[in-house]
Protein backbone atom coordinates (compact mmCIF):
# COMPACT_ATOMS: atom_id res chain seq x y z
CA UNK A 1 64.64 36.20 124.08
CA UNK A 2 66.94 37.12 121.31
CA UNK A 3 64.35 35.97 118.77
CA UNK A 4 63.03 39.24 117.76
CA UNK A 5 65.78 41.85 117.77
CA UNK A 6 66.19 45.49 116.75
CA UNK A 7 64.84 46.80 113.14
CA UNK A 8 62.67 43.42 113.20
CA UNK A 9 58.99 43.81 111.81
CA UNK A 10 57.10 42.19 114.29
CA UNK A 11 52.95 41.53 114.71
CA UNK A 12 51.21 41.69 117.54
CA UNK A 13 49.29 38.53 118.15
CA UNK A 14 47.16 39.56 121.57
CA UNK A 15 45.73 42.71 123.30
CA UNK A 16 44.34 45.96 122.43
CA UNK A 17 46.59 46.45 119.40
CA UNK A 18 45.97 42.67 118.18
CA UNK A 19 47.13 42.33 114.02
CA UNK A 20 49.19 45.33 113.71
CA UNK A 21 52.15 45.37 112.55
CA UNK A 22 55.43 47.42 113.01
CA UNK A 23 59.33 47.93 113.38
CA UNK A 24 60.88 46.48 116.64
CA UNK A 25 62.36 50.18 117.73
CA UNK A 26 63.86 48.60 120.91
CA UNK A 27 64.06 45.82 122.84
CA UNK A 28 64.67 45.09 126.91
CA UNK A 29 65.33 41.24 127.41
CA UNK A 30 65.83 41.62 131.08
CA UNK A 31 62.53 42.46 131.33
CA UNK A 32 61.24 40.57 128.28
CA UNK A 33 59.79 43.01 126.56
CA UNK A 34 59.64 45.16 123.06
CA UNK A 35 58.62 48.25 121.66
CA UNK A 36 56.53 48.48 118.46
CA UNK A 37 55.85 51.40 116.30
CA UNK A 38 52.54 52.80 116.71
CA UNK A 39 51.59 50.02 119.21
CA UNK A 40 49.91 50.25 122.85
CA UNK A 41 50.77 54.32 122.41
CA UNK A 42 50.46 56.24 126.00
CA UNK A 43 49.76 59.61 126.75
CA UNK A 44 52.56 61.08 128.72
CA UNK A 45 52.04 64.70 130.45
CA UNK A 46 55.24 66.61 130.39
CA UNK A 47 55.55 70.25 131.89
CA UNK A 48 56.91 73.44 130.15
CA UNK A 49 60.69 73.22 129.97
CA UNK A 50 62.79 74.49 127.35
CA UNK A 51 63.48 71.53 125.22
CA UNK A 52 59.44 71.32 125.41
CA UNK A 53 58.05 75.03 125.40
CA UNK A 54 54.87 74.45 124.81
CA UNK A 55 54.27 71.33 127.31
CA UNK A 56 51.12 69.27 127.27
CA UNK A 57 50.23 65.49 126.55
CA UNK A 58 52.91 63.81 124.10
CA UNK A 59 52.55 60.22 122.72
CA UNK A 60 54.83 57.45 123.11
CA UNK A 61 54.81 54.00 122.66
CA UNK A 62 54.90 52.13 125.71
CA UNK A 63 56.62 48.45 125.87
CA UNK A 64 55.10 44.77 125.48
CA UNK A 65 55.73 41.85 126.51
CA UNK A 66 57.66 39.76 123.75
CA UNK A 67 55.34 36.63 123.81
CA UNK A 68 52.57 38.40 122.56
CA UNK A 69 53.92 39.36 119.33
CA UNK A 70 55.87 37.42 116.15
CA UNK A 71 58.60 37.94 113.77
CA UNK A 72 56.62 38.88 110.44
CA UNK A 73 58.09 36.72 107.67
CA UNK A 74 58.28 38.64 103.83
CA UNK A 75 57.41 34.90 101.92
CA UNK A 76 55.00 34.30 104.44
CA UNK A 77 53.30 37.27 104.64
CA UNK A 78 52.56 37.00 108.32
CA UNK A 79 53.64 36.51 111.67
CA UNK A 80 56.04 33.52 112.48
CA UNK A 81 57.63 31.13 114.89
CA UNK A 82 61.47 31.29 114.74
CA UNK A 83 63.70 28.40 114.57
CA UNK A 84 67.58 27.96 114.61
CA UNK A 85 69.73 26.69 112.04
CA UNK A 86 73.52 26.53 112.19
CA UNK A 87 75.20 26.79 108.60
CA UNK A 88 78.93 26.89 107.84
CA UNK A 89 79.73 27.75 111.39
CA UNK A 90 77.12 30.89 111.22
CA UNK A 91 73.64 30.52 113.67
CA UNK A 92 70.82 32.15 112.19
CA UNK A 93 66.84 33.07 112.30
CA UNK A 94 64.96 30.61 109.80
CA UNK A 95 61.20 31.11 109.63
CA UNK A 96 59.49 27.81 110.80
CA UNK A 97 56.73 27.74 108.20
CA UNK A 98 58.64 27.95 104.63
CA UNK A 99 62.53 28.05 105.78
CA UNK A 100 63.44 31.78 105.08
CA UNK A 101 66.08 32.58 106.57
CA UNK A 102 65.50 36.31 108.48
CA UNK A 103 68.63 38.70 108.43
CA UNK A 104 70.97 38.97 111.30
């Protein structure tokens, strides 16, 4: 599960939201699942407090599940597999199409 991580740009490959793309703004491996900006957005109904005066519908982006979406690769231009590569002692992300290696 640690293939997409934190600050990734990720695609989403199935669902509503299938082919867009965003920043990875968290990620919950126990449950195997992401969150994507601007992807599967919910409405959530909050009442008038006073951090939220005015109250009303707010939207949020609601988690995924990880195996529907791919790391998006910069050389590639588009959404990747991820392989593993160990290099002077250092493990790290390589893109399993052209070999770029994805920062840490």
């Amino acid at each position: 599960m640690n293939r997409i991580k934190k600050n990734d740009t990720a695609v989403v490959i199935a669902g509503e939201d299938a082919g867009k793309t965003g920043k990875v703004l968290r990620v919950i491996p126990d449950r195997g699942k992401i969150v994507v900006e601007g992807v599967n957005l919910i409405y959530k109904h909050v009442r008038r407090s006073q951090q939220n005066p005015q109250g009303g519908r707010i939207q949020k982006e609601a988690p995924i599940d990880a195996s529907n979406a791919l790391l998006f690769c910069e050389k590639c231009q588009r959404g990747v597999r991820v392989r593993f590569e160990v290099r002077d002692g250092v493990k790290r992300r390589v893109c399993k199409r052209c070999g770029n290696p994805f920062p840490q």
